[in-house]
Protein backbone atom coordinates (compact mmCIF):
# COMPACT_ATOMS: atom_id res chain seq x y z
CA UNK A 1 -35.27 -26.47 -45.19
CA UNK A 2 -33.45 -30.03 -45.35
CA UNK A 3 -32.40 -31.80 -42.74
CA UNK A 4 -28.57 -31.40 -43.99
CA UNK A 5 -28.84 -27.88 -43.81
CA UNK A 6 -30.83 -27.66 -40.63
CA UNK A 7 -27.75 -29.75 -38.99
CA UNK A 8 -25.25 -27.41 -40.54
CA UNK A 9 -26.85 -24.38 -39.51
CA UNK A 10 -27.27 -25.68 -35.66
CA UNK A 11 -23.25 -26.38 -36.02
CA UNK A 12 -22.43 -22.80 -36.88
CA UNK A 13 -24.31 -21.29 -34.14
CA UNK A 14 -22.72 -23.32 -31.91
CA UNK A 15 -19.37 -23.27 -32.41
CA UNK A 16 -18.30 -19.70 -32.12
CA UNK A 17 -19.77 -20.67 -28.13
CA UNK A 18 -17.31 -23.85 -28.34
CA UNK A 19 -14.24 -22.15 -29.75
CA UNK A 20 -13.96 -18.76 -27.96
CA UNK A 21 -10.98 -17.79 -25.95
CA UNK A 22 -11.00 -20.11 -23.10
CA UNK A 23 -13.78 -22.11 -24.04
CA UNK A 24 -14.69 -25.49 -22.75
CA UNK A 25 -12.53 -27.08 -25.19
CA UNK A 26 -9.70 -25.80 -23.79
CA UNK A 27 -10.25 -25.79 -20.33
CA UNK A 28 -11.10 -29.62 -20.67
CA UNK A 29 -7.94 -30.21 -22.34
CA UNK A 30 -6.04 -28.21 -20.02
CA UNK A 31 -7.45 -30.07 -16.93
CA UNK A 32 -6.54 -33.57 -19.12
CA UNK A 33 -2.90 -32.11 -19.29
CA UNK A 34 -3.02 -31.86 -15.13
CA UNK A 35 -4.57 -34.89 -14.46
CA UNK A 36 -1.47 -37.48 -14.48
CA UNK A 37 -1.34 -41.39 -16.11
CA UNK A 38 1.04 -43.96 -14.96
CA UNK A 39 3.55 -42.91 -17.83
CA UNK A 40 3.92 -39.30 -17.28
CA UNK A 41 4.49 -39.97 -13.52
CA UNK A 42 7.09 -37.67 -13.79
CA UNK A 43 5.60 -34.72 -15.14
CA UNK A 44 2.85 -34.61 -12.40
CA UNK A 45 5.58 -35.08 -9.71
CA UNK A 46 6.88 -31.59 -11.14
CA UNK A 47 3.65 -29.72 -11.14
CA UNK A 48 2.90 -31.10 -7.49
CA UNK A 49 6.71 -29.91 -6.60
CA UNK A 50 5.67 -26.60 -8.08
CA UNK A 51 2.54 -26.36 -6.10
CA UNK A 52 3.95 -27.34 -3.09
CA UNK A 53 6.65 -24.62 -3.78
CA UNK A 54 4.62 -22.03 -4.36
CA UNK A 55 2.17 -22.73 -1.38
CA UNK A 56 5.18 -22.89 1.43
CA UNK A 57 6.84 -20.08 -0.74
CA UNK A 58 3.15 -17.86 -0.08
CA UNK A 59 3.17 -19.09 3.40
CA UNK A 60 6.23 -18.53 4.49
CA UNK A 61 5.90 -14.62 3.22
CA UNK A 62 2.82 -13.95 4.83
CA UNK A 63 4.00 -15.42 8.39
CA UNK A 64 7.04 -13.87 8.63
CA UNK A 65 6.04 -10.81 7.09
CA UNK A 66 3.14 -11.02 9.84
CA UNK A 67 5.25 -12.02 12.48
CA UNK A 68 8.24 -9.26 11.79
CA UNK A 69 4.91 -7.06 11.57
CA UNK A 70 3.87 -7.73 14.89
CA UNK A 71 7.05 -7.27 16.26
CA UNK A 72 7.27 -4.29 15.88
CA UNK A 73 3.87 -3.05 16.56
CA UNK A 74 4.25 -4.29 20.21
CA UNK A 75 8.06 -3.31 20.95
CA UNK A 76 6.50 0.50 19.61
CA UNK A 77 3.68 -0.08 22.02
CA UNK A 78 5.69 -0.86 24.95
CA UNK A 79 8.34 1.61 24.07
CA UNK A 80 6.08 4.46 23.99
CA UNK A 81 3.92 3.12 26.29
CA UNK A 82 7.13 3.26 29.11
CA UNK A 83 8.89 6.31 27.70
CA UNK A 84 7.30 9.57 26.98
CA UNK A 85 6.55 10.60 22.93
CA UNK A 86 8.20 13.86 23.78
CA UNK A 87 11.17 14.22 25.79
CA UNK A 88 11.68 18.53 27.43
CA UNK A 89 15.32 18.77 28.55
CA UNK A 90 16.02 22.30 30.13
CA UNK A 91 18.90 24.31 28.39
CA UNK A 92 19.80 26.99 30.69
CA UNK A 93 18.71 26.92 34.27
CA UNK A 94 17.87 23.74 35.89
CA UNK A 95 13.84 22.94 35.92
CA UNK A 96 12.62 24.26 39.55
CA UNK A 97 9.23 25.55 38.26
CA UNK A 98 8.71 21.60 36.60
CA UNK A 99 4.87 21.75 38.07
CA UNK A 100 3.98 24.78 36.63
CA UNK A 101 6.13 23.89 33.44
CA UNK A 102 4.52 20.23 33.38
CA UNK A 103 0.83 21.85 34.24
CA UNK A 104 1.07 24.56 31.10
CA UNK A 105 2.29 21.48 28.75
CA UNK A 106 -0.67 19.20 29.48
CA UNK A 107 -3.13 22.07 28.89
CA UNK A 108 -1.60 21.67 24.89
CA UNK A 109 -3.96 20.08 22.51
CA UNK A 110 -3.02 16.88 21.87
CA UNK A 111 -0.84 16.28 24.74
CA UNK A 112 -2.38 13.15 27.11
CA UNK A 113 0.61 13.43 29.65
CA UNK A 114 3.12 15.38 30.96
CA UNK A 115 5.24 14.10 34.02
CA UNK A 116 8.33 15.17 35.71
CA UNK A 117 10.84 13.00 36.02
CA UNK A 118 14.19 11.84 37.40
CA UNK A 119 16.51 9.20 35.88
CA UNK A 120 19.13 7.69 36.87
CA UNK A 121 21.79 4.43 36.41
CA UNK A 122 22.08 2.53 39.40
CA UNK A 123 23.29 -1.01 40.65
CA UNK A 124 20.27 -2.83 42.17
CA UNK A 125 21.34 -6.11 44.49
CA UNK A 126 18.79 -8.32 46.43
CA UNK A 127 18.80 -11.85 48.14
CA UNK A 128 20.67 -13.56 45.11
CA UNK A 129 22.98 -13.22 42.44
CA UNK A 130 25.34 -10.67 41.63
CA UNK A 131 23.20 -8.01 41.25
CA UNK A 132 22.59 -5.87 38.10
CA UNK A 133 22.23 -2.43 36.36
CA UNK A 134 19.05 -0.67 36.33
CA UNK A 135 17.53 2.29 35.41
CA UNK A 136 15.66 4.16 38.20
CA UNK A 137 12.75 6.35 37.49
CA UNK A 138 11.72 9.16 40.23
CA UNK A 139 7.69 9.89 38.97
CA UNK A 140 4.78 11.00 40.97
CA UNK A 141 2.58 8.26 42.17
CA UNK A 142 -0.61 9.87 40.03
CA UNK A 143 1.61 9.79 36.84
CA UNK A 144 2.66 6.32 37.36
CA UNK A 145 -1.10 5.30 37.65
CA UNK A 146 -1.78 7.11 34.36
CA UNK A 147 1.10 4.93 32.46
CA UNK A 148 -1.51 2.33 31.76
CA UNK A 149 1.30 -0.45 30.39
CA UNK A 150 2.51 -0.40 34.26
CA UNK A 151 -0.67 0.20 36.16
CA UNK A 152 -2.68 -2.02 34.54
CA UNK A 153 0.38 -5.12 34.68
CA UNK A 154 0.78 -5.27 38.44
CA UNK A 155 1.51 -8.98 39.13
CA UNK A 156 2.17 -7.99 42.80
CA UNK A 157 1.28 -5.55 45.16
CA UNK A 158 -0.29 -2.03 44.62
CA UNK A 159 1.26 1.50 43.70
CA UNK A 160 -1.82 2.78 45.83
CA UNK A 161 -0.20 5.78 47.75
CA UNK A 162 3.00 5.21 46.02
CA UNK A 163 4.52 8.75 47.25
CA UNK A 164 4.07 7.80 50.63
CA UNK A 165 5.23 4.60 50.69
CA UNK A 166 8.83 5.16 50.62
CA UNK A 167 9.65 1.63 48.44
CA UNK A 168 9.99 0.94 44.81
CA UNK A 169 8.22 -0.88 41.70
CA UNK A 170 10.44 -3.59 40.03
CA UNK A 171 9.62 -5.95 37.53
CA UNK A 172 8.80 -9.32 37.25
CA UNK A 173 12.44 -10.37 35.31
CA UNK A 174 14.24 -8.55 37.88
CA UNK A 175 12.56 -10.13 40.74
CA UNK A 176 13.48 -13.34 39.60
CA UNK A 177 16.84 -12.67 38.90
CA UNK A 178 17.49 -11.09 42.63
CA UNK A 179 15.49 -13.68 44.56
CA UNK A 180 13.03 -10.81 45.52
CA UNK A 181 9.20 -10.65 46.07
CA UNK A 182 6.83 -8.33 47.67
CA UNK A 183 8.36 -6.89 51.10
CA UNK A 184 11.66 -7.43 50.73
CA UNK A 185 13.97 -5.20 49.84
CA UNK A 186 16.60 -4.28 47.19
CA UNK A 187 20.07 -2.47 47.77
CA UNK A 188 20.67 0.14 45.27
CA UNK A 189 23.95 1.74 44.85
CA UNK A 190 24.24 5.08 43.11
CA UNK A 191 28.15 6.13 41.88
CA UNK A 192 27.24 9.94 42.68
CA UNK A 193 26.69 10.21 45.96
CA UNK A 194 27.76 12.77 48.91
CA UNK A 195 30.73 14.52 48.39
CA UNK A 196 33.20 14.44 50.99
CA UNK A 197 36.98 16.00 51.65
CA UNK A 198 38.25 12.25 50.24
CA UNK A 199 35.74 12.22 47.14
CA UNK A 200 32.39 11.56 46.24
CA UNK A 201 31.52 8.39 48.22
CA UNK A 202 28.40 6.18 46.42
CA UNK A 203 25.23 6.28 47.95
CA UNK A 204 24.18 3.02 49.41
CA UNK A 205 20.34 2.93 49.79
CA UNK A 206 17.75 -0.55 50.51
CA UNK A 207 14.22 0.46 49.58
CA UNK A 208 11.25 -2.23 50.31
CA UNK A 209 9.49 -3.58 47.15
CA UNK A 210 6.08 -2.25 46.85
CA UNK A 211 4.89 -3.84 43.69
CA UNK A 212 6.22 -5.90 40.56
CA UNK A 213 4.84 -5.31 37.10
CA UNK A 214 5.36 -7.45 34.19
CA UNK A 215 5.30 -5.36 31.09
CA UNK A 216 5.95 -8.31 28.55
CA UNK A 217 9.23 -7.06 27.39
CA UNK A 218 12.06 -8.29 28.88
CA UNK A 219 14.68 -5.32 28.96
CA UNK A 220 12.15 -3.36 30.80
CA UNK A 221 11.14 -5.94 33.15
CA UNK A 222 14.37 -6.75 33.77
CA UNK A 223 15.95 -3.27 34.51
CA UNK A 224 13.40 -0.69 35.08
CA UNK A 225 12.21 0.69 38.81
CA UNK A 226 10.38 2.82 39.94
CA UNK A 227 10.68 5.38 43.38
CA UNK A 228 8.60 8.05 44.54
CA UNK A 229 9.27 11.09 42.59
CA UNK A 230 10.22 13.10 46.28
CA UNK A 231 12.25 10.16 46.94
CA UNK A 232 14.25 10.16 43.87
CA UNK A 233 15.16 13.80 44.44
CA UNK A 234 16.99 12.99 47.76
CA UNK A 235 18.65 10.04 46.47
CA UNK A 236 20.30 11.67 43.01
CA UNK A 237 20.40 15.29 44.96
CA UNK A 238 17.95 16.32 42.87
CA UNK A 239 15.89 18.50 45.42
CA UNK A 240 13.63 20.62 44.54
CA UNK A 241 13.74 20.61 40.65
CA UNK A 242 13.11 17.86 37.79
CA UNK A 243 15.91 16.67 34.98
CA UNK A 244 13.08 16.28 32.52
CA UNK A 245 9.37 16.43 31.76
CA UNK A 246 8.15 13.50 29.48
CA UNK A 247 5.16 14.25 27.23
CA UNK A 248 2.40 11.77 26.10
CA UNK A 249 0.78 12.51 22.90
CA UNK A 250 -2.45 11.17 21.33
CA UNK A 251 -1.07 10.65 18.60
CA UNK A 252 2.68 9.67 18.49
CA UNK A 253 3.07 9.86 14.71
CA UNK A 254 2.33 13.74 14.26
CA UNK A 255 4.66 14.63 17.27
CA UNK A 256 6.43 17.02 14.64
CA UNK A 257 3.17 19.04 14.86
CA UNK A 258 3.22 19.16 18.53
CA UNK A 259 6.90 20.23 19.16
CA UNK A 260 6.24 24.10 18.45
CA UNK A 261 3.31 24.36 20.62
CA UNK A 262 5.32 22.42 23.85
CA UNK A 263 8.02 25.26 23.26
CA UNK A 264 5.23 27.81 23.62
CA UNK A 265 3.52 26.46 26.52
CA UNK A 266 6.97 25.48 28.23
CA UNK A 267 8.06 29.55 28.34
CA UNK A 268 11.47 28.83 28.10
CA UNK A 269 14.24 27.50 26.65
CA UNK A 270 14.70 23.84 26.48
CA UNK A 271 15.84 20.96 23.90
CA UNK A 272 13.05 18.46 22.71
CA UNK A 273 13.77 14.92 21.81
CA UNK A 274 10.79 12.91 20.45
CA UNK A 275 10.78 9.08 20.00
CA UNK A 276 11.96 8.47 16.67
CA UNK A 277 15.04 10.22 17.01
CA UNK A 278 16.15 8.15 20.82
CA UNK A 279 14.80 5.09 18.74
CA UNK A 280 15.85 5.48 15.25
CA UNK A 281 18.45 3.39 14.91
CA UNK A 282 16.47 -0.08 16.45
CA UNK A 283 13.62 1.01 14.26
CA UNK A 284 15.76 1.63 11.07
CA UNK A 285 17.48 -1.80 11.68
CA UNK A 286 14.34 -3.51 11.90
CA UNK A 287 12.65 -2.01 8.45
CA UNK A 288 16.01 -3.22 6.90
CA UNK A 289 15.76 -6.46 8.09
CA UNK A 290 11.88 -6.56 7.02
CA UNK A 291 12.72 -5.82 3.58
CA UNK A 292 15.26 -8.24 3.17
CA UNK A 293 13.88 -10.90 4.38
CA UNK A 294 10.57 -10.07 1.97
CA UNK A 295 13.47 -10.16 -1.08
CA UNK A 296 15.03 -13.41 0.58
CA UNK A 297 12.12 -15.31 0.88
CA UNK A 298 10.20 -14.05 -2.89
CA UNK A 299 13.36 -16.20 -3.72
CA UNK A 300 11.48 -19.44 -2.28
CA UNK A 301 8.24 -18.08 -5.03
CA UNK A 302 10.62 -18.18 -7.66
CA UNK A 303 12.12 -21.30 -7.80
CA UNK A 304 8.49 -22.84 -7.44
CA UNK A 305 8.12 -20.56 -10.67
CA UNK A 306 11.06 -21.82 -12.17
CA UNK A 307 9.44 -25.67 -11.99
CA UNK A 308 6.48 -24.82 -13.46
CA UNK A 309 8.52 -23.63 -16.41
CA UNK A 310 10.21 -26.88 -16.46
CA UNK A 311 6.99 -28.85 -15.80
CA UNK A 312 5.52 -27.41 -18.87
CA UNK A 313 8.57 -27.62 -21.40
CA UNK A 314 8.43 -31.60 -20.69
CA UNK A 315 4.57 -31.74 -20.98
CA UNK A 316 5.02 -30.06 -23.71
CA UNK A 317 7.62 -32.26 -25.60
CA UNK A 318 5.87 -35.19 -24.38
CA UNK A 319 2.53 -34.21 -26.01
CA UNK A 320 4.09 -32.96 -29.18
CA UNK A 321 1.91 -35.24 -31.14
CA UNK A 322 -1.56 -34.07 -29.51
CA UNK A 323 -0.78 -30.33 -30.08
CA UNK A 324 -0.19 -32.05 -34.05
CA UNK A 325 -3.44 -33.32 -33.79
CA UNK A 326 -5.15 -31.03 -32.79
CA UNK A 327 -3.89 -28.11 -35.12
CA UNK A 328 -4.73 -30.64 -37.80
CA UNK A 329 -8.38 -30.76 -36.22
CA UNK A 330 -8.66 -26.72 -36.60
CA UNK A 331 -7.47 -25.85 -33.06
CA UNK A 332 -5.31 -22.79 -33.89
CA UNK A 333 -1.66 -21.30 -32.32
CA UNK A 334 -3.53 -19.24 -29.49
CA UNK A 335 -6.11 -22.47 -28.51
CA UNK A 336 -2.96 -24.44 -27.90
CA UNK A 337 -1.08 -21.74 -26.21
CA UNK A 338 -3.92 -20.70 -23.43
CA UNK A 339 -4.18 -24.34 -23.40
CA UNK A 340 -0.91 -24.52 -21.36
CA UNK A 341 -1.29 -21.35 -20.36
CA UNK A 342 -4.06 -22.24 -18.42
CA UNK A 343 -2.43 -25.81 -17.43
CA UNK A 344 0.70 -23.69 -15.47
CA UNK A 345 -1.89 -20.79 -14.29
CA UNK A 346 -3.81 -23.57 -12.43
CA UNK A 347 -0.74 -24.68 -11.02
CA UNK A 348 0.32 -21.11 -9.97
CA UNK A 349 -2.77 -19.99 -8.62
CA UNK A 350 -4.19 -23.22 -6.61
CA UNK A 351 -0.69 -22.61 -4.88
CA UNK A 352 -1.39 -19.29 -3.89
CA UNK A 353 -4.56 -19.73 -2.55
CA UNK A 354 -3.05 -22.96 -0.47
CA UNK A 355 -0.27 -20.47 0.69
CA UNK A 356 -2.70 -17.75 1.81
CA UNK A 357 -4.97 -20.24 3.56
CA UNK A 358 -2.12 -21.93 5.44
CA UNK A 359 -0.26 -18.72 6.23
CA UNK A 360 -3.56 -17.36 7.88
CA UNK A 361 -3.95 -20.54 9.83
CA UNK A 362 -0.59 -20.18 11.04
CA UNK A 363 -0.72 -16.40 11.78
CA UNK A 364 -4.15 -17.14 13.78
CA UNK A 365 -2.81 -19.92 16.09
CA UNK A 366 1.32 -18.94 15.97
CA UNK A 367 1.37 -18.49 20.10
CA UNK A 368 0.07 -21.99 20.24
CA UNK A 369 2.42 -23.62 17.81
CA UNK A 370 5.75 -21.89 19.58
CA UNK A 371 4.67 -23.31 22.89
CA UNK A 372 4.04 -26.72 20.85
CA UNK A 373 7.57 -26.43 19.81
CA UNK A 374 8.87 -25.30 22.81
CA UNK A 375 7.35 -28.33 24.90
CA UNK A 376 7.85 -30.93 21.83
CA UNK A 377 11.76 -30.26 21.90
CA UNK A 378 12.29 -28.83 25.34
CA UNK A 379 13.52 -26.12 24.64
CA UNK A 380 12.15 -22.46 24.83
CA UNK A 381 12.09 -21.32 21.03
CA UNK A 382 11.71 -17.93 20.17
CA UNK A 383 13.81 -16.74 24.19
CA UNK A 384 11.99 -13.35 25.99
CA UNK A 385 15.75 -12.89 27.24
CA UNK A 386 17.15 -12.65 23.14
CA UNK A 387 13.84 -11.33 21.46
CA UNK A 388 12.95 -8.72 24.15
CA UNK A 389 9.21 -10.28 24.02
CA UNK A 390 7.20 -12.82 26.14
CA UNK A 391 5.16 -13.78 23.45
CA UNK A 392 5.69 -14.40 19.51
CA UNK A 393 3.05 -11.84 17.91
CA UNK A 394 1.92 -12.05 14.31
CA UNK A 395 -0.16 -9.24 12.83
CA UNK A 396 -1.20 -9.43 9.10
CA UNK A 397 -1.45 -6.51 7.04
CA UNK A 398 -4.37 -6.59 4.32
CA UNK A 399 -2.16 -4.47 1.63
CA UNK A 400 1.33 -6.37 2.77
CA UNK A 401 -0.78 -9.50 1.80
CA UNK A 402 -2.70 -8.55 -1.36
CA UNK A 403 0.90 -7.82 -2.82
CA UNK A 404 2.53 -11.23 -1.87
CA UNK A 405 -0.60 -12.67 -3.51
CA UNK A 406 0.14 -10.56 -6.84
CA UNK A 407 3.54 -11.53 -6.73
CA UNK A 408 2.83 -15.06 -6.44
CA UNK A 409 0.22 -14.53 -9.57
CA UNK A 410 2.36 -13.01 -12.06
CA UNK A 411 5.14 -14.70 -11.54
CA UNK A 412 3.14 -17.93 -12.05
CA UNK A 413 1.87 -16.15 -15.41
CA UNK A 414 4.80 -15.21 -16.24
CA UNK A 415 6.60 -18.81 -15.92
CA UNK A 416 3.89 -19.82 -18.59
CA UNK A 417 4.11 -17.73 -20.68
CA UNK A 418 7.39 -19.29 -22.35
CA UNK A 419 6.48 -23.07 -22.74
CA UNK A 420 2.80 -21.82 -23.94
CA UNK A 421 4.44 -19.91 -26.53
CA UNK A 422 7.11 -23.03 -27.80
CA UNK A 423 3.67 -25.26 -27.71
CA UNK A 424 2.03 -22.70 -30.18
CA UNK A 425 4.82 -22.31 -32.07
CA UNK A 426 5.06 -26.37 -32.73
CA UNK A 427 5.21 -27.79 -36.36
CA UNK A 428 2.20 -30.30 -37.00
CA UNK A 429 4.12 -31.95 -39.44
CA UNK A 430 7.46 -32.40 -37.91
CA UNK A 431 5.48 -33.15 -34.37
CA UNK A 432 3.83 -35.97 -36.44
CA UNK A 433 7.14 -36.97 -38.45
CA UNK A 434 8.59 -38.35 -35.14
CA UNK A 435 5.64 -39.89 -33.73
């Protein structure tokens, strides 16, 4: 065999490796198009707008999406952490036999806890300010123990022998806002009191303050006490019977599967609220507000798309004679077109991966960057008084942020897929006419 056809044979076996779909060919040329020469300053300011888009677009999703995420997982845990899963109301005689009622109910699979209880809307006063409304709660000193969110928060004191001590458990909000602490006591003022020939005069009552719990959520900690469950029957004239039994499930979600057996067990009849109906209104707001802020800020993703059709159409127009040139060299409509194909995709998806990287940093260390706010402008950003929380939580969800990545993707293939099909479609002749 000759030399010339030893040479043309080594070509052809080589080249279907050269010019396959995405080949090196292309890819080099597609990395030339990103890299950026004095003269087409203005075309790499574009794709580094786009990136920058996308990657504060990606960013912004996953940290808010995080943070609304984690906002609601702890207001859920502290609301049914504080209020029972299961609320028994009696229908037709009032609820004298609540120990034995209370006693059969716990023995239900499933159930964790079930308390009497006593409620009631007072006005609490103490050594300053004008006082303020709060919500009493008469429980037994064991079932306030067993409310871990409470008994495990006690900044103060002890609810050790709480049914003997004849004082109440405030929290830490409404300590501060009565000038109260451990010993003193608090004035509460009931409007149903004893009922005399003139009317029913309120009941005026100071208890001493036996311990303060923080719970982390403000409307609690600011309103909520806690008395002896005896004690809270004399005060409401409540003696001798319970308004309610709240039940604590294992699992909160499949409370619907619960409610028939509580009904058994309670032997009676009686009217059962659970927790998404008391709370379905906050709950339903927030999902609303979650899913429009996911459509609001896909907006930010899009306009970052948007550039990196523009980008392209003038990188495109501006190398109108090297798409010429190299059709004329054999390079065929679908070379050029993953060419720039691959040119935006690179764009698209370095952005993404930027976005995910600095939305987990974020998520990770967003406590520490509120406080750096807070003390960089002195001022307290994200208020416990407005947003019900002492802390700014952020909790990512895996699925919630494999989807904003394949948004980010396709949208990013998708803004290519125009100006990769115009650069395809170019005329070698009139591209070299002009030049």
């Amino acid at each position: 065999m000759s030399a010339a056809s030893a040479g043309t044979a080594s070509v052809q076996a080589k080249s279907p490796k050269g010019a396959g779909p995405f080949s090196y060919f292309e890819r080099m040329v597609a990395w030339r198009y990103l890299r950026s020469k004095r003269k087409e300053t203005v075309i790499s300011v574009i794709a580094s707008i786009s990136f920058i888009g996308i990657m504060l677009g990606v960013a912004t999703l996953i940290i808010v999406m995080a943070v609304m995420n984690g906002f609601r997982a702890e207001l859920l845990t502290r609301i049914l952490g504080i209020n029972g899963h299961l609320i028994m109301q009696p229908v037709d005689t009032p609820l004298e036999d609540y120990e034995a009622v209370a006693a059969r109910i716990a023995g239900v699979p499933g159930v964790k806890l079930a308390m009497p209880l006593i409620e009631g809307q007072i006005f609490a006063s103490g050594q300053i300010g004008p006082g303020t409304g709060a919500l009493v709660k008469g429980i037994r000193g064991d079932d306030l123990a067993k409310i871990k969110l409470v008994a495990d928060n006690i900044k103060y004191g002890s609810i050790v022998g709480f049914d003997g001590s004849e004082g109440v458990a405030i929290g830490t909000r409404m300590a501060d806002n009565l000038g109260l602490s451990l010993g003193d006591t608090i004035s509460l003022i009931s409007p149903d009191g004893d009922v005399t020939p003139l009317g029913t005069t309120p009941r005026v009552k100071a208890y001493p303050v036996v311990a303060i719990f923080e719970i982390g959520m403000s409307e609690y900690d600011a309103s909520i006490i806690f008395m002896p469950f005896a004690e809270a029957q004399l005060y409401f004239n409540q003696e001798g019977k319970a308004q309610t039994i709240e039940i604590y499930a294992d699992n909160p979600d499949g409370i619907d599967t619960l409610k028939p057996l509580v009904e058994a067990a309670a032997q009676r009849p009686l009217y059962l609220a659970d927790w998404r109906q008391r709370n379905q209104t906050f709950f339903s707001a927030l999902q609303v507000e979650r899913n429009v802020m996911f459509m609001i800020l896909t907006l930010i993703v899009l306009v970052a798309a948007l550039n990196i059709i523009s980008g392209l159409i003038m990188l495109v127009k501006d190398k109108g004679g090297d798409i010429a040139i190299l059709r004329t060299m054999g390079a065929s409509s679908g070379s050029v077109m993953r060419i720039f194909l691959m040119t935006g995709a690179a764009i698209g998806v370095t952005g993404t991966l930027a976005g995910v990287l600095l939305g987990v940093v974020v998520c990770l260390n967003v406590e520490s960057i509120r406080q750096f706010f807070s003390w960089l402008s002195g001022t307290t950003i994200f208020n416990p008084e407005l947003y019900f929380l002492s802390q700014l939580p952020a909790i990512m969800d895996f699925r919630e942020t494999v989807s904003v990545i394949l948004m980010a993707l396709v949208l990013s293939f998708l803004a290519t897929l125009f100006p990769a099909w115009r650069a395809a479609k170019l005329d070698p002749v009139e591209a070299l006419r002009y030049e």
